[in-house]
Protein backbone atom coordinates (compact mmCIF):
# COMPACT_ATOMS: atom_id res chain seq x y z
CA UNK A 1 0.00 0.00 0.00
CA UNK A 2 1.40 3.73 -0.87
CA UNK A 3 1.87 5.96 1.78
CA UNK A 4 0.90 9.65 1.40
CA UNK A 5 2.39 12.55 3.29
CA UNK A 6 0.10 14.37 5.45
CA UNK A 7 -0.33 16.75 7.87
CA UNK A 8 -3.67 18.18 9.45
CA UNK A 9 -4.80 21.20 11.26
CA UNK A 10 -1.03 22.22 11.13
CA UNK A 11 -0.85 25.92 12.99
CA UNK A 12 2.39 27.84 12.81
CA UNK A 13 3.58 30.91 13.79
CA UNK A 14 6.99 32.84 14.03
CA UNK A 15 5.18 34.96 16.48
CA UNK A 16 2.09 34.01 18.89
CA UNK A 17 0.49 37.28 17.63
CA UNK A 18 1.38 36.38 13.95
CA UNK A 19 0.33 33.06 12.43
CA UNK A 20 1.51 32.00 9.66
CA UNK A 21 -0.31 28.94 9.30
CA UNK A 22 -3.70 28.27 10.72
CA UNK A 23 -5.57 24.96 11.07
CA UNK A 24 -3.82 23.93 7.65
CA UNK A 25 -4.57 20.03 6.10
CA UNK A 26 -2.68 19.21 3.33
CA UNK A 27 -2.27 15.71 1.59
CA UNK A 28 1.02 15.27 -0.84
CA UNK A 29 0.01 11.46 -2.26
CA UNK A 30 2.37 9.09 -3.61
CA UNK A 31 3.21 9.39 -7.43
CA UNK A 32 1.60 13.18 -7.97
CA UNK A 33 3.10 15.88 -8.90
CA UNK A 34 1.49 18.56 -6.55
CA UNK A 35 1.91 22.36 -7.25
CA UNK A 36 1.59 24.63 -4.16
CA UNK A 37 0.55 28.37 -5.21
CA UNK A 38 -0.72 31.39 -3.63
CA UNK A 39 0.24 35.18 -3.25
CA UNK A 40 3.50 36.56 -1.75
CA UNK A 41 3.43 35.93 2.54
CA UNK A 42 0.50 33.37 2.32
CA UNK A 43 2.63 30.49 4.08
CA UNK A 44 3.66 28.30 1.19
CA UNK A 45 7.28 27.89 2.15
CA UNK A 46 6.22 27.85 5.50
CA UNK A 47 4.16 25.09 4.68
CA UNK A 48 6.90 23.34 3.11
CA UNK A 49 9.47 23.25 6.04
CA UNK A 50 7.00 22.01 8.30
CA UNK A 51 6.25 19.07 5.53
CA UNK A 52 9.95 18.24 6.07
CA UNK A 53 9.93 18.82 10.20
CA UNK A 54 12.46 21.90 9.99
CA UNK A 55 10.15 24.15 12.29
CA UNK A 56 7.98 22.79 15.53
CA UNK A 57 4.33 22.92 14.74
CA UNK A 58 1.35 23.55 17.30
CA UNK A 59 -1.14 21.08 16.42
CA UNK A 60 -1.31 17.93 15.35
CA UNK A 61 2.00 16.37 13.98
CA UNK A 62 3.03 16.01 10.68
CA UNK A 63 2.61 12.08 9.52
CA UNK A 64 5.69 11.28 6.94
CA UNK A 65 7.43 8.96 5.89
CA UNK A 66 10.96 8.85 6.47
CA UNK A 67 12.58 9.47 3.25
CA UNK A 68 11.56 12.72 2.74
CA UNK A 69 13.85 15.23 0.86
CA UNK A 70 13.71 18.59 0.63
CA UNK A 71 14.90 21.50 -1.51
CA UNK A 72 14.68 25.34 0.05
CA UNK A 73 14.62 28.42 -1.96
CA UNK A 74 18.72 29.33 -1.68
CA UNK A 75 21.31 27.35 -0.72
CA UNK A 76 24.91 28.56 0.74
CA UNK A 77 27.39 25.50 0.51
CA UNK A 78 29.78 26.36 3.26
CA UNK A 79 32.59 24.07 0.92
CA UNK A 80 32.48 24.97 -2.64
CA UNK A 81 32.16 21.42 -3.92
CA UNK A 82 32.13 20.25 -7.68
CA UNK A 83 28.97 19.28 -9.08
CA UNK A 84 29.84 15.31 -9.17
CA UNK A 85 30.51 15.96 -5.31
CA UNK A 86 27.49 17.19 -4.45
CA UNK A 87 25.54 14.50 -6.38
CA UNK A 88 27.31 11.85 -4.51
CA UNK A 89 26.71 13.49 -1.16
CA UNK A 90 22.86 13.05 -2.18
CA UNK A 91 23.51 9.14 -3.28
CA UNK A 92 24.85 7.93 -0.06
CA UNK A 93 21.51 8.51 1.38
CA UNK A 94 20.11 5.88 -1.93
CA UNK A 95 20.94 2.53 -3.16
CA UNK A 96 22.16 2.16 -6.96
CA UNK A 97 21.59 5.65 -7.40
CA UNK A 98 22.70 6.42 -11.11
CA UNK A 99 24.36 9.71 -10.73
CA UNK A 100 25.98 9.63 -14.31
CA UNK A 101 22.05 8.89 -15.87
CA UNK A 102 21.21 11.71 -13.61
CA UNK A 103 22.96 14.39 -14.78
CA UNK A 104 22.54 12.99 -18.33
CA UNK A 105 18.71 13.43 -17.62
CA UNK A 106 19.17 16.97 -16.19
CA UNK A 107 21.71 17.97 -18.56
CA UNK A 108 24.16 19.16 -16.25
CA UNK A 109 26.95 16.13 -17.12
CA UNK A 110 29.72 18.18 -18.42
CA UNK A 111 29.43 20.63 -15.58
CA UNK A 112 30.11 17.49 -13.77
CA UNK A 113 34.03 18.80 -12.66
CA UNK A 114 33.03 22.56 -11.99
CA UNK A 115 32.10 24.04 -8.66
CA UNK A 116 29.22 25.45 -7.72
CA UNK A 117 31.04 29.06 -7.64
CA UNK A 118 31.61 28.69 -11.46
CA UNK A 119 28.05 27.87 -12.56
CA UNK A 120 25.27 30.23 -13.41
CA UNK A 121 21.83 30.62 -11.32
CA UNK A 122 20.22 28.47 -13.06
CA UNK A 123 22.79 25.73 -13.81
CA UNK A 124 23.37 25.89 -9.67
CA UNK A 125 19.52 25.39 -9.41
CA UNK A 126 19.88 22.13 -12.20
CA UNK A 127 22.64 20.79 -9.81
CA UNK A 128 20.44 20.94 -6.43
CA UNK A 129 17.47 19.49 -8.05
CA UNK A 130 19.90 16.37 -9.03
CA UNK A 131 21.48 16.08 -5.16
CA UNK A 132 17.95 15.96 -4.31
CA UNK A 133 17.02 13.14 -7.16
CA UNK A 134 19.80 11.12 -5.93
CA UNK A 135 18.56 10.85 -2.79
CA UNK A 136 15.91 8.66 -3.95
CA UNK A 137 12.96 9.91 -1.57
CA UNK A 138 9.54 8.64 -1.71
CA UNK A 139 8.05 12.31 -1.30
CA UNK A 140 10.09 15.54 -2.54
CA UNK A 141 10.00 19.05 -1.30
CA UNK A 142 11.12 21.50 -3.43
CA UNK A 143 10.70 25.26 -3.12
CA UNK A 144 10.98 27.27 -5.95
CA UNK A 145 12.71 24.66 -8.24
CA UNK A 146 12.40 26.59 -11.38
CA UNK A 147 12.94 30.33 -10.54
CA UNK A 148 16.36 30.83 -12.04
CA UNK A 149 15.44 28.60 -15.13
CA UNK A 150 14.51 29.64 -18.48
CA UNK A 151 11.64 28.89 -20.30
CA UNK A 152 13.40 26.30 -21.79
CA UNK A 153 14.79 24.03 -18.76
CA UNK A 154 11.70 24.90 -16.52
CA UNK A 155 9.81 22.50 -19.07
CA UNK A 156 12.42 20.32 -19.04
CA UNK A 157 12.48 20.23 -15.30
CA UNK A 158 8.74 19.64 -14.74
CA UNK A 159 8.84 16.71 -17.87
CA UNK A 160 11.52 15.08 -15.50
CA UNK A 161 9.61 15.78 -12.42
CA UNK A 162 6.85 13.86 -14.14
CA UNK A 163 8.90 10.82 -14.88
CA UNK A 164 10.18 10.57 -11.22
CA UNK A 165 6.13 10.73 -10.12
CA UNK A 166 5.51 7.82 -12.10
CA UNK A 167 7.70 6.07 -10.15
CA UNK A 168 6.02 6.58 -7.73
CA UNK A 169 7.57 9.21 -5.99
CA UNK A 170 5.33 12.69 -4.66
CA UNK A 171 6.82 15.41 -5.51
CA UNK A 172 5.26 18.50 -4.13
CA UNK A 173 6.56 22.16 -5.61
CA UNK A 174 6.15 25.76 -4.54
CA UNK A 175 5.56 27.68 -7.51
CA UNK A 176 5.09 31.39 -8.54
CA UNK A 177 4.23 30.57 -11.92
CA UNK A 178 0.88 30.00 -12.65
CA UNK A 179 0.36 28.74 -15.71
CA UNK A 180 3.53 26.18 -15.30
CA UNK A 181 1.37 25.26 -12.81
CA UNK A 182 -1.98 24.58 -14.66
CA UNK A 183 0.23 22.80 -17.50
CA UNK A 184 2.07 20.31 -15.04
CA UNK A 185 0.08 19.91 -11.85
CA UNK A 186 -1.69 16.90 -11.41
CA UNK A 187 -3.07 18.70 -8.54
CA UNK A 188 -2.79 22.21 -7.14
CA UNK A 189 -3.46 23.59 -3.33
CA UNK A 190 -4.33 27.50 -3.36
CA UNK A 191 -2.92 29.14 -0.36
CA UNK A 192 -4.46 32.30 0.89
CA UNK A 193 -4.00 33.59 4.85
CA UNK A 194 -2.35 30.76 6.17
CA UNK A 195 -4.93 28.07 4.95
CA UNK A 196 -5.68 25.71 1.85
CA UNK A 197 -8.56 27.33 0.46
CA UNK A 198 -8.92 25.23 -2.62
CA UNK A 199 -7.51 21.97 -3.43
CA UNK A 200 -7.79 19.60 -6.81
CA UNK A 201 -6.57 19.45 -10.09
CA UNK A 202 -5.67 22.67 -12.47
CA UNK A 203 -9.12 23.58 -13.99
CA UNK A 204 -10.84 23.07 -10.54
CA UNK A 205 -8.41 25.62 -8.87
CA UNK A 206 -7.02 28.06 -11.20
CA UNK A 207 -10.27 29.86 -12.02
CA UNK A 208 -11.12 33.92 -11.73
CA UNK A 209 -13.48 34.00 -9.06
CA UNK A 210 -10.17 31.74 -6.64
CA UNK A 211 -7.94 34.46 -7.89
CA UNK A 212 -10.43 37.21 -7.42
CA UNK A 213 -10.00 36.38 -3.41
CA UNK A 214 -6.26 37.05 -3.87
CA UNK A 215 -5.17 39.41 -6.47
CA UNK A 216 -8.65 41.27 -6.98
CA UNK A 217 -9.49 41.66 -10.63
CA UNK A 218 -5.76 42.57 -11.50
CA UNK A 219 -5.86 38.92 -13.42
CA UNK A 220 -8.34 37.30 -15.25
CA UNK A 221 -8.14 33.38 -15.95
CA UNK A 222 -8.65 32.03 -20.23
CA UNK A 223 -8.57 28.73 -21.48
CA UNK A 224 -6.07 27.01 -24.16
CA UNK A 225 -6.75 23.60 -25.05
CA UNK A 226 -9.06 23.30 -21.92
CA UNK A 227 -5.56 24.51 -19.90
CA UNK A 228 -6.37 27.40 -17.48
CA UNK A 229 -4.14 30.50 -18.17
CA UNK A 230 -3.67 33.37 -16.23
CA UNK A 231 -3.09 36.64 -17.65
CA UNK A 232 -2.95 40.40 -16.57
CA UNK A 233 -6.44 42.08 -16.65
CA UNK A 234 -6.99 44.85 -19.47
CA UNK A 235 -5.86 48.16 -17.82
C-alpha cells in the first residue's frame, strides 16, 4: 500500500500574535506531482518546512514517511564542492543511485568537474534538483525549483519531475508561476492567509473567481486547449 504525506490542522507561527499557518490540512500522495501556489506571505514555504519537520508545529503532527527530501529556496554550501561531489553526497543517502544517468537526464553532465562558484543561477539550481534526485525519496519538497530557469529548462524540469512521479515518488513544488502550474500539476493547493482554500486538479483551482480572493481583478483566468491560463487584466 502507498503511503501519502500528510499533515492536518497544522498551525504555525513565528510569532504568537502572527500566524503563519492556521488549522492547515494538506495531503502530498504518492506518485503526484502537486503544485503549491498562492500570493507573496500566504505560508507556502512555511508550509513546506513544516512538511519536512524543519520548524515545531502547534497542532497535530506532521505524519511522513521517512525518506523525505527537501529543496529550500537558496542554498549557501559552506565548501564549494564540484557538481559530481554534491551528487554523490545526495547518493549515499540511496541505493544504486545512477548519478551519471542523472545528470545525463538533467543535462548538467559536463558541468560534472566545476564548482558550484563557477556555474550560473540556473545551472546551480539544475545541480540541487539532481542532489535531491539522488537521494531517492519517496516524497520531494522542493521550493521554488524553477525560478532561475529559463523557459526552456523549466519544461524540461517539470517533464523530468513527471517521470520521477511515475515512479512513484510525490513530488510536491512551490511555484510562482501559474500557468507552469496549470500545465504540469496533477493537482494544485491554493494558499491564501495561512490556509488551503482550494484543493484539486488545475481547472478546478485556477479559475477567476479563486484568484479574485487574492489578487482582486488585477488577473483574469482564459482557457487554451481546456488549460487554465492566467493573464494580466486589461488596464
Amino acid at each position: 500500500m502507498r503511503m501519502n504525506l500528510r499533515a492536518e490542522h497544522l498551525c504555525f507561527a513565528y510569532a504568537a500574535e502572527q500566524p503563519i499557518l492556521n488549522n492547515l490540512s494538506f495531503e502530498l500522495q504518492a506518485g503526484e506531482l502537486h503544485f503549491i501556489v498562492g500570493a507573496n506571505g500566504s505560508g507556502k514555504s512555511t508550509l513546506l518546512q513544516c512538511l519536512a519537520q524543519l520548524l515545531p508545529v502547534a497542532a497535530n503532527a506532521v505524519i511522513a514517511d521517512s525518506r523525505v527530501a527537501y529543496l529550500p529556496q537558496t542554498i549557501a554550501p559552506c565548501q564549494d564542492f564540484s557538481v559530481q561531489q554534491v551528487i554523490e553526497l545526495g547518493a549515499q543517502l540511496a541505493e544504486n543511485c545512477d548519478i551519471n544517468e542523472l545528470m545525463r537526464q538533467l543535462k548538467i553532465d559536463h558541468l560534472a568537474k566545476r564548482t558550484l562558484s563557477q556555474l550560473s543561477g540556473g545551472e546551480r539550481q539544475r545541480v540541487l534538483v539532481a542532489a535531491v534526485l539522488a537521494e531517492q525519496p519517496k516524497f520531494l519538497l522542493l521550493d521554488e525549483p524553477s525560478s532561475s530557469l529559463d523557459i526552456h529548462h523549466q519544461v524540461e524540469l517539470f517533464r523530468l519531475l513527471k517521470t520521477f512521479c511515475a515512479k512513484g515518488v510525490g513530488i510536491a513544488v512551490v511555484c510562482h508561476d501559474w500557468n507552469i502550474s496549470s500545465r504540469y500539476a496533477d493537482r494544485i493547493s491554493l494558499v491564501h492567509n495561512g490556509t488551503i482554500i482550494k484543493c484539486g486538479e488545475p481547472q478546478e483551482v485556477i479559475t477567476s473567481e479563486n484568484l479574485r480572493q487574492l489578487f482582486g481583478g488585477s488577473v483574469v483566468v482564459t482557457h487554451l486547449q481546456q488549460t487554465p491560463v492566467v493573464m494580466p487584466a486589461h488596464e
